[in-house]
PDB file of N, CA and C in Angstrom:
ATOM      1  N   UNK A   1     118.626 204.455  75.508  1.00  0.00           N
ATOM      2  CA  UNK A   1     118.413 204.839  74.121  1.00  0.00           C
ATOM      3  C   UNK A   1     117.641 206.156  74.018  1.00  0.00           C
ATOM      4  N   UNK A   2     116.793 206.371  75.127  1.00  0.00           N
ATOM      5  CA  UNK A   2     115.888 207.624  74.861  1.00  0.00           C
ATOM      6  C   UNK A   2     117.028 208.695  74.729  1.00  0.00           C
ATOM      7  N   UNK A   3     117.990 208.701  76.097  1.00  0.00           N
ATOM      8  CA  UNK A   3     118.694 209.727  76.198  1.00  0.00           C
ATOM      9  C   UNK A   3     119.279 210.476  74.850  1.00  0.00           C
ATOM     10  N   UNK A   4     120.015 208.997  73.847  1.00  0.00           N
ATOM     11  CA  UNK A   4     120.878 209.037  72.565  1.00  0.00           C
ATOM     12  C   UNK A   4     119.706 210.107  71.298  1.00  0.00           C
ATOM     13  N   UNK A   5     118.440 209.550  71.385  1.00  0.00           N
ATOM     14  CA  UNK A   5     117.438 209.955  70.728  1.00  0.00           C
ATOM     15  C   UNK A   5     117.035 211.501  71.096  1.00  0.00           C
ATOM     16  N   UNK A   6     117.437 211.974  72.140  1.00  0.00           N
ATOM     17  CA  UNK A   6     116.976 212.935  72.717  1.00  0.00           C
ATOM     18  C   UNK A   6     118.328 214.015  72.279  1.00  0.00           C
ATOM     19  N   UNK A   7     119.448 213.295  72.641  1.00  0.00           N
ATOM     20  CA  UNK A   7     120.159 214.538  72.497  1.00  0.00           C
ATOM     21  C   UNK A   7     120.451 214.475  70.398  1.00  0.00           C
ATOM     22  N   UNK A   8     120.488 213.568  70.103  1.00  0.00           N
ATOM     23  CA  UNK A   8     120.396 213.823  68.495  1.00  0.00           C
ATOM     24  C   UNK A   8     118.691 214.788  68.119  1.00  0.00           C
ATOM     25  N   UNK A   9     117.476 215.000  68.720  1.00  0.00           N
ATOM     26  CA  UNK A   9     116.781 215.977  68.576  1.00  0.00           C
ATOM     27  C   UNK A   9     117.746 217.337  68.547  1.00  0.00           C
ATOM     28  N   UNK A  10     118.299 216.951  70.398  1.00  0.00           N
ATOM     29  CA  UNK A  10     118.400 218.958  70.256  1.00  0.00           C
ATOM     30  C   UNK A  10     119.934 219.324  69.485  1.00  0.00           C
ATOM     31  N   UNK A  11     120.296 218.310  69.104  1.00  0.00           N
ATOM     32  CA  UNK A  11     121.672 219.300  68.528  1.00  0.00           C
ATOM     33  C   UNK A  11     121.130 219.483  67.176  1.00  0.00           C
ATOM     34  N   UNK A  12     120.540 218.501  66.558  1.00  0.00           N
ATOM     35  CA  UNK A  12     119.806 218.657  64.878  1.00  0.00           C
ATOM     36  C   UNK A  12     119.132 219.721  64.887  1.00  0.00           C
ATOM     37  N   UNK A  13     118.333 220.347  65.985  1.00  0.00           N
ATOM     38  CA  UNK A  13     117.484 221.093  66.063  1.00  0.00           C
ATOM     39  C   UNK A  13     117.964 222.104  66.153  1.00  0.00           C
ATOM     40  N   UNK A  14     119.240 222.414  67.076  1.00  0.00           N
ATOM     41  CA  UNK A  14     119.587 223.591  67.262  1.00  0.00           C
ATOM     42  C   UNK A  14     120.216 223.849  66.275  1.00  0.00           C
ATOM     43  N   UNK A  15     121.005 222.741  65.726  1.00  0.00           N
ATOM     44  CA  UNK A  15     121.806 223.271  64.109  1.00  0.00           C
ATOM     45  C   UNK A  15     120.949 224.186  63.207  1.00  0.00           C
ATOM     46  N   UNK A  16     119.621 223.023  63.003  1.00  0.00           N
ATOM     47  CA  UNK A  16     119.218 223.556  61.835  1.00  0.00           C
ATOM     48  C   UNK A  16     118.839 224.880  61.937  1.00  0.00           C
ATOM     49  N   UNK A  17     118.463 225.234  63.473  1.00  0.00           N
ATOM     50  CA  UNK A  17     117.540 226.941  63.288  1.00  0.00           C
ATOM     51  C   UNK A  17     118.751 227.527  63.230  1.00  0.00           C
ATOM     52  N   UNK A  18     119.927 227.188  63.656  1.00  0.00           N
ATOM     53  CA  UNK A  18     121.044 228.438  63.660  1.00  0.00           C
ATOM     54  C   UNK A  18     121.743 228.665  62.199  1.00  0.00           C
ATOM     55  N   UNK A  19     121.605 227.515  61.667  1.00  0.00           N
ATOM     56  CA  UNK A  19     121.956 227.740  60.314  1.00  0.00           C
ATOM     57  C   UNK A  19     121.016 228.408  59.256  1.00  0.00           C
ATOM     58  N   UNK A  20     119.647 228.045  59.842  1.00  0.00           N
ATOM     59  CA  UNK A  20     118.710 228.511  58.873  1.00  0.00           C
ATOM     60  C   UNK A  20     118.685 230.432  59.367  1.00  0.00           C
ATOM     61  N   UNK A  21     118.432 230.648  60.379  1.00  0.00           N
ATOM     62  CA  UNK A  21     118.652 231.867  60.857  1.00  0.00           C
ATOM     63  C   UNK A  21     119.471 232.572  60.118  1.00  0.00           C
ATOM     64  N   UNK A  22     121.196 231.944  59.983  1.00  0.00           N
ATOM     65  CA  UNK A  22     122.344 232.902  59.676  1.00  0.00           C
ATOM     66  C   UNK A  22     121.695 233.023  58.382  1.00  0.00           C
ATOM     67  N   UNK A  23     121.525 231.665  57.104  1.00  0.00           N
ATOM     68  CA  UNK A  23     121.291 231.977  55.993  1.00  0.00           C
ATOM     69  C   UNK A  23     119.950 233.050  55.574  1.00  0.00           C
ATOM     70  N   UNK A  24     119.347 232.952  55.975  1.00  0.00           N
ATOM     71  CA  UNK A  24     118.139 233.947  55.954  1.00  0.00           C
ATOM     72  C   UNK A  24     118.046 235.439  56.307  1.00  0.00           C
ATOM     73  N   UNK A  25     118.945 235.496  57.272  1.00  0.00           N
ATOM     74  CA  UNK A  25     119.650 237.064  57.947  1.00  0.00           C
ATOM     75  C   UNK A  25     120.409 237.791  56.527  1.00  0.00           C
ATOM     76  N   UNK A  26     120.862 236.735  56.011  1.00  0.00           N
ATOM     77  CA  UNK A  26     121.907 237.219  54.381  1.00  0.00           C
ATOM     78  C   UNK A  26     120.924 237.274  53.242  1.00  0.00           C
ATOM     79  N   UNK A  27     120.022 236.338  53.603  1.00  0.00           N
ATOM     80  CA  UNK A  27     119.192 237.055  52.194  1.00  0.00           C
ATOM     81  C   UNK A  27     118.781 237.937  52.060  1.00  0.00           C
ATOM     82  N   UNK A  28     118.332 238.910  53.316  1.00  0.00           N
ATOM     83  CA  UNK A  28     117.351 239.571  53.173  1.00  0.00           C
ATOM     84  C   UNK A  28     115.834 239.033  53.295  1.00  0.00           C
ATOM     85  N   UNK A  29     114.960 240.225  53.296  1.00  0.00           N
ATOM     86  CA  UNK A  29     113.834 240.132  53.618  1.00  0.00           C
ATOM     87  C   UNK A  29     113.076 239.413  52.143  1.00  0.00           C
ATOM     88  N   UNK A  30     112.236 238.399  52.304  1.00  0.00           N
ATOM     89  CA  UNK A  30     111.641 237.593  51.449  1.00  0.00           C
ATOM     90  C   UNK A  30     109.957 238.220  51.329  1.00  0.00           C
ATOM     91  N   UNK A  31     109.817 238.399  49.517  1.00  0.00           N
ATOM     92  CA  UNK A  31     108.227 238.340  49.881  1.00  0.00           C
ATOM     93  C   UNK A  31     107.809 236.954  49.636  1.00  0.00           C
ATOM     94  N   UNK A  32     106.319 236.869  50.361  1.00  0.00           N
ATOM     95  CA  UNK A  32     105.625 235.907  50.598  1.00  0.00           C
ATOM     96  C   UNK A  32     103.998 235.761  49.109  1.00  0.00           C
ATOM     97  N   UNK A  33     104.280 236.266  48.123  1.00  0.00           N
ATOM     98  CA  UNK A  33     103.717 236.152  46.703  1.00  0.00           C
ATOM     99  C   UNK A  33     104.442 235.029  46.042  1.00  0.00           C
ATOM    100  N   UNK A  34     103.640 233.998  44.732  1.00  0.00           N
ATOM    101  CA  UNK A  34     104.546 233.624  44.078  1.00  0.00           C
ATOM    102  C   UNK A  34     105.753 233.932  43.411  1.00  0.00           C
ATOM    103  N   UNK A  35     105.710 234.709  43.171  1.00  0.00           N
ATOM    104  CA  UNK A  35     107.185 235.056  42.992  1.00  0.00           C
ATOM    105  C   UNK A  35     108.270 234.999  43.792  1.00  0.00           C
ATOM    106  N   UNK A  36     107.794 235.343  44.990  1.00  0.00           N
ATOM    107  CA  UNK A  36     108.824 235.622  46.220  1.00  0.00           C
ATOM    108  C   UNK A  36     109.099 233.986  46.334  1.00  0.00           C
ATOM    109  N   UNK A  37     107.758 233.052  46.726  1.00  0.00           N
ATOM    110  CA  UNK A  37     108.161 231.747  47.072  1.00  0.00           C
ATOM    111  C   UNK A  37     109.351 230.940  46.067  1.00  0.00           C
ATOM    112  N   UNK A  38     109.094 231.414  44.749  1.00  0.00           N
ATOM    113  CA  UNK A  38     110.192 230.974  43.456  1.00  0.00           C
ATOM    114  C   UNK A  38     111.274 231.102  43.799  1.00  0.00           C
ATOM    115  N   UNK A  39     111.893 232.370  44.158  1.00  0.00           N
ATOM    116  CA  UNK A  39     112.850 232.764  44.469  1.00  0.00           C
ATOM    117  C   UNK A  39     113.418 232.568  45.544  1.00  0.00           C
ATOM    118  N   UNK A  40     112.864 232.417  46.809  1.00  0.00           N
ATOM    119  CA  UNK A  40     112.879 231.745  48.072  1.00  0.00           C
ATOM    120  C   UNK A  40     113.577 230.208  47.636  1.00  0.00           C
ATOM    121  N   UNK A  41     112.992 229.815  46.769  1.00  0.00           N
ATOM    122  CA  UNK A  41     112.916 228.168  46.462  1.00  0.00           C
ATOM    123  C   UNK A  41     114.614 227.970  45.740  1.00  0.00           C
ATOM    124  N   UNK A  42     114.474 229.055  44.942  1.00  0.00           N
ATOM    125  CA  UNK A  42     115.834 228.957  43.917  1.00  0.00           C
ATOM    126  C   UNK A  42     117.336 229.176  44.824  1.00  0.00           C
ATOM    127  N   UNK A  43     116.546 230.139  45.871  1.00  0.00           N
ATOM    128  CA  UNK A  43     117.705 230.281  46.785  1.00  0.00           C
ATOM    129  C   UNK A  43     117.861 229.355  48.251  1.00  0.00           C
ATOM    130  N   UNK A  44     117.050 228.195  48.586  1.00  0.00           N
ATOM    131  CA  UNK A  44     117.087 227.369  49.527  1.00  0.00           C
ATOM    132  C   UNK A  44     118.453 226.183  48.372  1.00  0.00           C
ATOM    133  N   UNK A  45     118.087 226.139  47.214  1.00  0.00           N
ATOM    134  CA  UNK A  45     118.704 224.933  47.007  1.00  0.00           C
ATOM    135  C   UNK A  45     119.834 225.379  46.144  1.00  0.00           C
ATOM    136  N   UNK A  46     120.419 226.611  46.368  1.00  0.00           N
ATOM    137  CA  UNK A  46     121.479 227.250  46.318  1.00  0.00           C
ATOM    138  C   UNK A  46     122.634 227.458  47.245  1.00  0.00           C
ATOM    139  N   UNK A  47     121.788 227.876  48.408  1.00  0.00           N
ATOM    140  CA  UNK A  47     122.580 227.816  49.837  1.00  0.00           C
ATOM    141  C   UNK A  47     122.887 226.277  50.602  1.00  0.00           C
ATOM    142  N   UNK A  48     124.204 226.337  50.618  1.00  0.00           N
ATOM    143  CA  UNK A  48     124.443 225.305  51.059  1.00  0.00           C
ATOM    144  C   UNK A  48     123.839 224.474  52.771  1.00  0.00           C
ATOM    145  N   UNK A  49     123.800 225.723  53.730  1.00  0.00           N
ATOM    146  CA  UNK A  49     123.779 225.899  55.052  1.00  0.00           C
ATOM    147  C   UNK A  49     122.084 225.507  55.123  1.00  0.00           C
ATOM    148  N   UNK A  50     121.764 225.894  54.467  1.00  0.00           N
ATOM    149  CA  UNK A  50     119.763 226.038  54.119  1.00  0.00           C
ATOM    150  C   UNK A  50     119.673 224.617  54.108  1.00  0.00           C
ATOM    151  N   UNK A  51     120.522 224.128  52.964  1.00  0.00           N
ATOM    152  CA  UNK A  51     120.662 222.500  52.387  1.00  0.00           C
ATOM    153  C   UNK A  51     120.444 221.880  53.934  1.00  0.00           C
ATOM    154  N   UNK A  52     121.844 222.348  54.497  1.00  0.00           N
ATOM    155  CA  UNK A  52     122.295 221.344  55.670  1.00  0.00           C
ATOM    156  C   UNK A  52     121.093 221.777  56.952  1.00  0.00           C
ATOM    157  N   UNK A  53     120.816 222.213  57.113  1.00  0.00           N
ATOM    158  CA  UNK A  53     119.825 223.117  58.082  1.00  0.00           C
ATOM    159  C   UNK A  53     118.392 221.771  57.600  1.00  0.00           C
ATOM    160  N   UNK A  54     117.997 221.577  56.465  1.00  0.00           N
ATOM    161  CA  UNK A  54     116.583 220.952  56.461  1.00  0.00           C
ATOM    162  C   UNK A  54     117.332 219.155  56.578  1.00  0.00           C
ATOM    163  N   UNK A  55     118.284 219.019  56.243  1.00  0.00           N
ATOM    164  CA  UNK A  55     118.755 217.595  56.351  1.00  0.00           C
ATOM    165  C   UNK A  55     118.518 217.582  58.153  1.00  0.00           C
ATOM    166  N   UNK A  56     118.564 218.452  58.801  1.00  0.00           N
ATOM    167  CA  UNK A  56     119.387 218.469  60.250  1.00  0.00           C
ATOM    168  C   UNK A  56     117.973 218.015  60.919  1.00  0.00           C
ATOM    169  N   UNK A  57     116.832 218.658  60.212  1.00  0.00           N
ATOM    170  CA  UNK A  57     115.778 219.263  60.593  1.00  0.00           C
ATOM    171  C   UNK A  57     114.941 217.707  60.213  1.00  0.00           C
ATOM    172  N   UNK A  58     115.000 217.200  59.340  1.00  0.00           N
ATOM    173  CA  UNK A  58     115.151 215.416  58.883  1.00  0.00           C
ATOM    174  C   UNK A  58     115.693 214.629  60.205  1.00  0.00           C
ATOM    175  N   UNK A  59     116.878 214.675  60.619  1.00  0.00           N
ATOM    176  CA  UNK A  59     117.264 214.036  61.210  1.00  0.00           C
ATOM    177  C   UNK A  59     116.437 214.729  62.555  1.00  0.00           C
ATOM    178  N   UNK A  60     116.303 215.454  63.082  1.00  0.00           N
ATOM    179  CA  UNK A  60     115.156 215.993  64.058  1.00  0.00           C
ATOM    180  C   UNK A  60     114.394 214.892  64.171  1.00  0.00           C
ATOM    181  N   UNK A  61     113.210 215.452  63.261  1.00  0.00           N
ATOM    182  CA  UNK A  61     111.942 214.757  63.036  1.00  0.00           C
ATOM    183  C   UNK A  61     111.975 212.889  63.243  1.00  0.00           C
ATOM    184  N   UNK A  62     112.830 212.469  62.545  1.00  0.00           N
ATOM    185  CA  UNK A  62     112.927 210.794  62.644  1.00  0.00           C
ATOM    186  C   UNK A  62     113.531 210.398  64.162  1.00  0.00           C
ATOM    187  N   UNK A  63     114.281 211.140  64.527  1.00  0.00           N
ATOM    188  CA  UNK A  63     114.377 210.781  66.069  1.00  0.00           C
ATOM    189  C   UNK A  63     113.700 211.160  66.886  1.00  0.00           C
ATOM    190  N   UNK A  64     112.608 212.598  66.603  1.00  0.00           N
ATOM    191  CA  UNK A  64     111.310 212.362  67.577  1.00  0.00           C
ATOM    192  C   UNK A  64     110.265 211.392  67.428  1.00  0.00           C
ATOM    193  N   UNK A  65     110.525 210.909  66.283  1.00  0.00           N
ATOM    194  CA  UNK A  65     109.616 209.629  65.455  1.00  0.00           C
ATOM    195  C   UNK A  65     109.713 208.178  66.748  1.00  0.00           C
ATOM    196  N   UNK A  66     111.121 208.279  66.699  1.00  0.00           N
ATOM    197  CA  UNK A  66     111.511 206.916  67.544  1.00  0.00           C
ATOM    198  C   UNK A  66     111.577 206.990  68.861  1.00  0.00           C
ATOM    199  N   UNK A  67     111.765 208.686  69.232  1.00  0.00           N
ATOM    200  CA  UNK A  67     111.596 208.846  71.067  1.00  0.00           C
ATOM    201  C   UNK A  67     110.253 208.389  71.309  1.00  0.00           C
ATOM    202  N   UNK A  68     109.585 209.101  70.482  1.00  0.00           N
ATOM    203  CA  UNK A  68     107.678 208.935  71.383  1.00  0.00           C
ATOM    204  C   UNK A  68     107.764 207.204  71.007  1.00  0.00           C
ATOM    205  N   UNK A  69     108.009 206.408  69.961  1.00  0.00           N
ATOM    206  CA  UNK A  69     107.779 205.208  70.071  1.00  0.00           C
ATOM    207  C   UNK A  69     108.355 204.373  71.816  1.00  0.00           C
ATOM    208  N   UNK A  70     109.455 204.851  72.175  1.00  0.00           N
ATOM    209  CA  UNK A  70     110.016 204.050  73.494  1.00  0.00           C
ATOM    210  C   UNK A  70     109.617 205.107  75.005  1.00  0.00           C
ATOM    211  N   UNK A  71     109.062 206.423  74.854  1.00  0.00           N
ATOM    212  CA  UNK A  71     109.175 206.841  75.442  1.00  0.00           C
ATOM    213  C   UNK A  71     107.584 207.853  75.889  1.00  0.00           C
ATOM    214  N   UNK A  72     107.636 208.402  76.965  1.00  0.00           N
ATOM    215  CA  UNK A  72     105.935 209.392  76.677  1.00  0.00           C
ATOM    216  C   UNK A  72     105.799 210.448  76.565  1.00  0.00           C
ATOM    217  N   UNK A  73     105.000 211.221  75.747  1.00  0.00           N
ATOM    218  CA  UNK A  73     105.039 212.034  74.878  1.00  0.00           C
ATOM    219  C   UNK A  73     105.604 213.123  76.080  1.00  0.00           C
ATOM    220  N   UNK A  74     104.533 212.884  77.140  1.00  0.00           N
ATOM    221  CA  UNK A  74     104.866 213.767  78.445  1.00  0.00           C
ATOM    222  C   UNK A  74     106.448 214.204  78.979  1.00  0.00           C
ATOM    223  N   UNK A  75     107.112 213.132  78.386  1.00  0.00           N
ATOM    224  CA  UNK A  75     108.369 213.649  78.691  1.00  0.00           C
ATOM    225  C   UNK A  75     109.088 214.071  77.329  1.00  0.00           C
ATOM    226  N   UNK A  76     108.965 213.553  76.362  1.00  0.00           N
ATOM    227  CA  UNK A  76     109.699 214.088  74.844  1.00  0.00           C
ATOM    228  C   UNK A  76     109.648 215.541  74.461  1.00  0.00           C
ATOM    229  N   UNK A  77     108.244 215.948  74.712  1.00  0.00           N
ATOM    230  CA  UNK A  77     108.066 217.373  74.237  1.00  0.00           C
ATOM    231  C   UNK A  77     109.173 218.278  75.401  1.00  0.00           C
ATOM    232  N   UNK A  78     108.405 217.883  76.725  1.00  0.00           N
ATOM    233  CA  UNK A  78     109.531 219.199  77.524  1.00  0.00           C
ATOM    234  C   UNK A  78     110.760 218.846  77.330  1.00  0.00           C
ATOM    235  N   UNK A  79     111.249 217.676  77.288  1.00  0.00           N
ATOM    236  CA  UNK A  79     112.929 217.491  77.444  1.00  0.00           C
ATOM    237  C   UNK A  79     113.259 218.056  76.293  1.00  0.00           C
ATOM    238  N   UNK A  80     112.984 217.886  74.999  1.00  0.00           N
ATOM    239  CA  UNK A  80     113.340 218.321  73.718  1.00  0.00           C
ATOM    240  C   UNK A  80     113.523 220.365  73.866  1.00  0.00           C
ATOM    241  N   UNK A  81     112.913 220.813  74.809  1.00  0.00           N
ATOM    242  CA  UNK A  81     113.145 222.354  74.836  1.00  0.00           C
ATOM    243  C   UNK A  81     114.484 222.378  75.358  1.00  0.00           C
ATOM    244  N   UNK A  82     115.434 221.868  75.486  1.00  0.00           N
ATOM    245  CA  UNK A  82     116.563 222.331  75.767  1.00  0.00           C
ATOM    246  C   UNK A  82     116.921 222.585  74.734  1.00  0.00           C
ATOM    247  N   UNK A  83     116.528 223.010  73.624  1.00  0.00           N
ATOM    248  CA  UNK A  83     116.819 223.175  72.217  1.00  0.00           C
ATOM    249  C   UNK A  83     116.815 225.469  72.407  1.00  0.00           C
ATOM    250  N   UNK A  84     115.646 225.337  73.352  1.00  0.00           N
ATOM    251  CA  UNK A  84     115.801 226.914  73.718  1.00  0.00           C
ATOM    252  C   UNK A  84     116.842 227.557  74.194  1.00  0.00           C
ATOM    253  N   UNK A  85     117.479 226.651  75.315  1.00  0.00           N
ATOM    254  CA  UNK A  85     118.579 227.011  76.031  1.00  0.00           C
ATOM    255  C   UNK A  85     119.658 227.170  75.026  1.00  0.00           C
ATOM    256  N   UNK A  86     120.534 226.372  74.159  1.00  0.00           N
ATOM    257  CA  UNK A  86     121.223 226.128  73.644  1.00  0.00           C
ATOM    258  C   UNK A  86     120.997 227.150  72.600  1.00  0.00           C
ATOM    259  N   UNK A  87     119.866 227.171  71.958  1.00  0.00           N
ATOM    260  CA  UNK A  87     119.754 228.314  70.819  1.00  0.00           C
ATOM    261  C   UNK A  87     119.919 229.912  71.412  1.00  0.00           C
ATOM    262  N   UNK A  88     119.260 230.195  72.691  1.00  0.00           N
ATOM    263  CA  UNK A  88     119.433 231.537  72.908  1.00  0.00           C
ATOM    264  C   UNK A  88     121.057 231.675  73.089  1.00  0.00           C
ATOM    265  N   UNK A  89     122.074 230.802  73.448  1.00  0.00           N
ATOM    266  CA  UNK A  89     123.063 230.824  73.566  1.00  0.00           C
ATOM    267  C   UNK A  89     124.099 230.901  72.393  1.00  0.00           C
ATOM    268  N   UNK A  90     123.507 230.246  71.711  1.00  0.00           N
ATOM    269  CA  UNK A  90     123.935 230.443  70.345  1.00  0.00           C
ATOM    270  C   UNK A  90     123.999 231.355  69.278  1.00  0.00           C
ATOM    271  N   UNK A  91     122.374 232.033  69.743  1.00  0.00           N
ATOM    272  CA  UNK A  91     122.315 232.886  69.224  1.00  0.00           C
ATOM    273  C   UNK A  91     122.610 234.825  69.891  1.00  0.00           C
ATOM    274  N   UNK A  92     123.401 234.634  71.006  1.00  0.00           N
ATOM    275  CA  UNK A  92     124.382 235.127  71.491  1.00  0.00           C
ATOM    276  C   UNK A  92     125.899 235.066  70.922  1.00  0.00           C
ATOM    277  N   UNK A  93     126.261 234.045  70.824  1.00  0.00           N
ATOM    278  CA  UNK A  93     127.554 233.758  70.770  1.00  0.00           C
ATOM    279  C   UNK A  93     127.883 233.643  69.138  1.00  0.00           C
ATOM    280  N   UNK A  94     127.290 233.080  68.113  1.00  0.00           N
ATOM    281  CA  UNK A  94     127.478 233.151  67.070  1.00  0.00           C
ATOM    282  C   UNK A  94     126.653 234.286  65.619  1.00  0.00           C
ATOM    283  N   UNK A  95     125.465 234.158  66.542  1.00  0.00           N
ATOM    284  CA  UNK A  95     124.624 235.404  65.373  1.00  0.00           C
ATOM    285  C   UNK A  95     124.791 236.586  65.912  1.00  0.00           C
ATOM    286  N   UNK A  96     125.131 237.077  66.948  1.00  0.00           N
ATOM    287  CA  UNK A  96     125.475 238.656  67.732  1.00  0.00           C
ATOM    288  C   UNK A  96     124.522 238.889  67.789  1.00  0.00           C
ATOM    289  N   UNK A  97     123.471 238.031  68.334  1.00  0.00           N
ATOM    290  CA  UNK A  97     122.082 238.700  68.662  1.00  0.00           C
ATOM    291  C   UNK A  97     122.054 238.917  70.154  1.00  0.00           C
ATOM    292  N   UNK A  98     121.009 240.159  70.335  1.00  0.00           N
ATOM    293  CA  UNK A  98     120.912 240.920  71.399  1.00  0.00           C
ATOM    294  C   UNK A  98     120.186 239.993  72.260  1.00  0.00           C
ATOM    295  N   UNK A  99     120.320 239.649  73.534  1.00  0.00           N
ATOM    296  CA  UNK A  99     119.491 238.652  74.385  1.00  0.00           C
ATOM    297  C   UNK A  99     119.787 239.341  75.817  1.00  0.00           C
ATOM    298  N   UNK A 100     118.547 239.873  75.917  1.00  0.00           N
ATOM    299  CA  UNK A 100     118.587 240.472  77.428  1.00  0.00           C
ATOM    300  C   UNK A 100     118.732 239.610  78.631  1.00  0.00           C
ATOM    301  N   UNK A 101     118.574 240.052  79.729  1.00  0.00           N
ATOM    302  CA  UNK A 101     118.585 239.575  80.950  1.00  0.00           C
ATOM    303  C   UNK A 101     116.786 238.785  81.046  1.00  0.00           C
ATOM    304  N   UNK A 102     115.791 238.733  80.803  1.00  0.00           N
ATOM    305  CA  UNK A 102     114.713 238.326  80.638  1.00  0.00           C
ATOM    306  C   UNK A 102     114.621 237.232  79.948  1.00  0.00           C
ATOM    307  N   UNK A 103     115.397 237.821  78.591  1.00  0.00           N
ATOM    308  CA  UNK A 103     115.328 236.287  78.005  1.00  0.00           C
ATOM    309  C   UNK A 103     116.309 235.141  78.216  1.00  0.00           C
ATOM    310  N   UNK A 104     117.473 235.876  78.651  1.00  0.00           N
ATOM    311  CA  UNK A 104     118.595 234.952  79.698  1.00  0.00           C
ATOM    312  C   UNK A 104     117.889 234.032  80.767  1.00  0.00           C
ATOM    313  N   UNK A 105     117.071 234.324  81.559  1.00  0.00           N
ATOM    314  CA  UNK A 105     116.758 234.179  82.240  1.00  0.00           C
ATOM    315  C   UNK A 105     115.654 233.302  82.326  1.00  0.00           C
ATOM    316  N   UNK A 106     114.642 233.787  81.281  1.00  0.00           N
ATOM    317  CA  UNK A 106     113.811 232.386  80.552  1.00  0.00           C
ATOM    318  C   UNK A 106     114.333 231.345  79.946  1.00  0.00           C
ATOM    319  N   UNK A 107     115.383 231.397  79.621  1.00  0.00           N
ATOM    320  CA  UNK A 107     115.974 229.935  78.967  1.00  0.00           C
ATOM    321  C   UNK A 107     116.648 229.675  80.114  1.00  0.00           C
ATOM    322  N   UNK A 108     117.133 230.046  81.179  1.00  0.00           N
ATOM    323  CA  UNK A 108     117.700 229.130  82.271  1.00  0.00           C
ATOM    324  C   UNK A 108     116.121 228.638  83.476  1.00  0.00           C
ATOM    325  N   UNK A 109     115.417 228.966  82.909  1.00  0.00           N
ATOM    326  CA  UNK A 109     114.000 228.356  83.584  1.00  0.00           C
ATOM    327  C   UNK A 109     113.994 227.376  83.106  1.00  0.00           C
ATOM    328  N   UNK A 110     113.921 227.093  81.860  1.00  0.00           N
ATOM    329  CA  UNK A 110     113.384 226.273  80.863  1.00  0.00           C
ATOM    330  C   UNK A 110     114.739 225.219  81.001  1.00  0.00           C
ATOM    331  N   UNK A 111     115.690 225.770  81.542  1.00  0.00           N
ATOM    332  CA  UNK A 111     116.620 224.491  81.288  1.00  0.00           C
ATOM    333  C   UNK A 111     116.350 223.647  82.941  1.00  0.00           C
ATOM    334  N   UNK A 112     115.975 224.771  83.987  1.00  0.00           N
ATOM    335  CA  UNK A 112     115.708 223.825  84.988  1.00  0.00           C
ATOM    336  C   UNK A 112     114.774 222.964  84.929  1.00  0.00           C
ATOM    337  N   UNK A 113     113.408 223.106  84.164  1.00  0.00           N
ATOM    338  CA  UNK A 113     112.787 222.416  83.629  1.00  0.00           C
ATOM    339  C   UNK A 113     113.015 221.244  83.201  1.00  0.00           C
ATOM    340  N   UNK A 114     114.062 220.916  82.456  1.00  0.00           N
ATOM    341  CA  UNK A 114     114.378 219.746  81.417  1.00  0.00           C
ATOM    342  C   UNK A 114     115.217 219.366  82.600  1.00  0.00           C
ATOM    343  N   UNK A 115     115.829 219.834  83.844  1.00  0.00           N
ATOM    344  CA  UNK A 115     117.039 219.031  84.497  1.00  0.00           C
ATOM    345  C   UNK A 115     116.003 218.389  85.162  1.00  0.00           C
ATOM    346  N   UNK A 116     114.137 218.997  85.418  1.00  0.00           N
ATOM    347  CA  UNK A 116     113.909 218.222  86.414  1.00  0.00           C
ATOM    348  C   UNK A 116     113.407 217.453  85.811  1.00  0.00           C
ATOM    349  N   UNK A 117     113.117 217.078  84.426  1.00  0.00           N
ATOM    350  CA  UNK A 117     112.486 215.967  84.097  1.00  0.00           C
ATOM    351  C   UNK A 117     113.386 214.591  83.968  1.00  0.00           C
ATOM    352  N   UNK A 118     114.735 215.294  83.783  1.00  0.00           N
ATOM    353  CA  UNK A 118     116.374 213.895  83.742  1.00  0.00           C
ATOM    354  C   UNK A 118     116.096 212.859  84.817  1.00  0.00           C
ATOM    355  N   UNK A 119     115.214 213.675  86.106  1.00  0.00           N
ATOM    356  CA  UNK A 119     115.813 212.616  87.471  1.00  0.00           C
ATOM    357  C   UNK A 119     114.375 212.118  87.934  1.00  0.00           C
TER     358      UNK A 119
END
């Protein structure tokens, strides 16, 4: 069950930042005054992707809720970073973001990481 709990973290997780990312890349730059937050606000529950991005981000949270209940924290937090791997990849492949050889390279650390915590 941990495993099931674990991989519903990182795909919710990775959804939601990649969706929240794309939608936010289109708004433009937000100010951080009341006003800005209004408008921020008017346009989260406008965008559909934003919508689906905090539902995702819901479903995140309640299944790290139930990992740490069966499982130890010691292993939930690192295994859950495969959420890095998958996002720098993603955010290669779908946002056309620039990802050097460094940061290539840090997320395949980080994924050996999580392979060594599997065994």
């Amino acid at each position: 069950m941990k495993w099931v709990l674990l991989a519903i973290i990182v795909v919710a997780t990775v959804l939601a930042d990649v969706l929240q990312s794309h939608e936010m890349k289109l708004s433009g730059e937000q100010s951080v005054d009341a006003r800005g937050l209004g408008r921020l606000l008017r346009m989260l529950v406008s965008r559909r992707y934003l919508i689906l991005a905090v539902i995702c981000m819901a479903f995140s949270f309640f299944a790290f809720m139930a990992l740490v209940q069966i499982a130890p924290l010691s292993f939930a937090v690192p295994a859950s970073a495969a959420t890095f791997v998958l996002e720098t990849l993603l955010a290669k492949l779908v946002l056309k973001e620039a990802v050097g050889k460094r940061r290539a390279f840090g997320a395949l650390l980080v994924l050996g990481g999580v392979l060594l915590l599997a065994h």
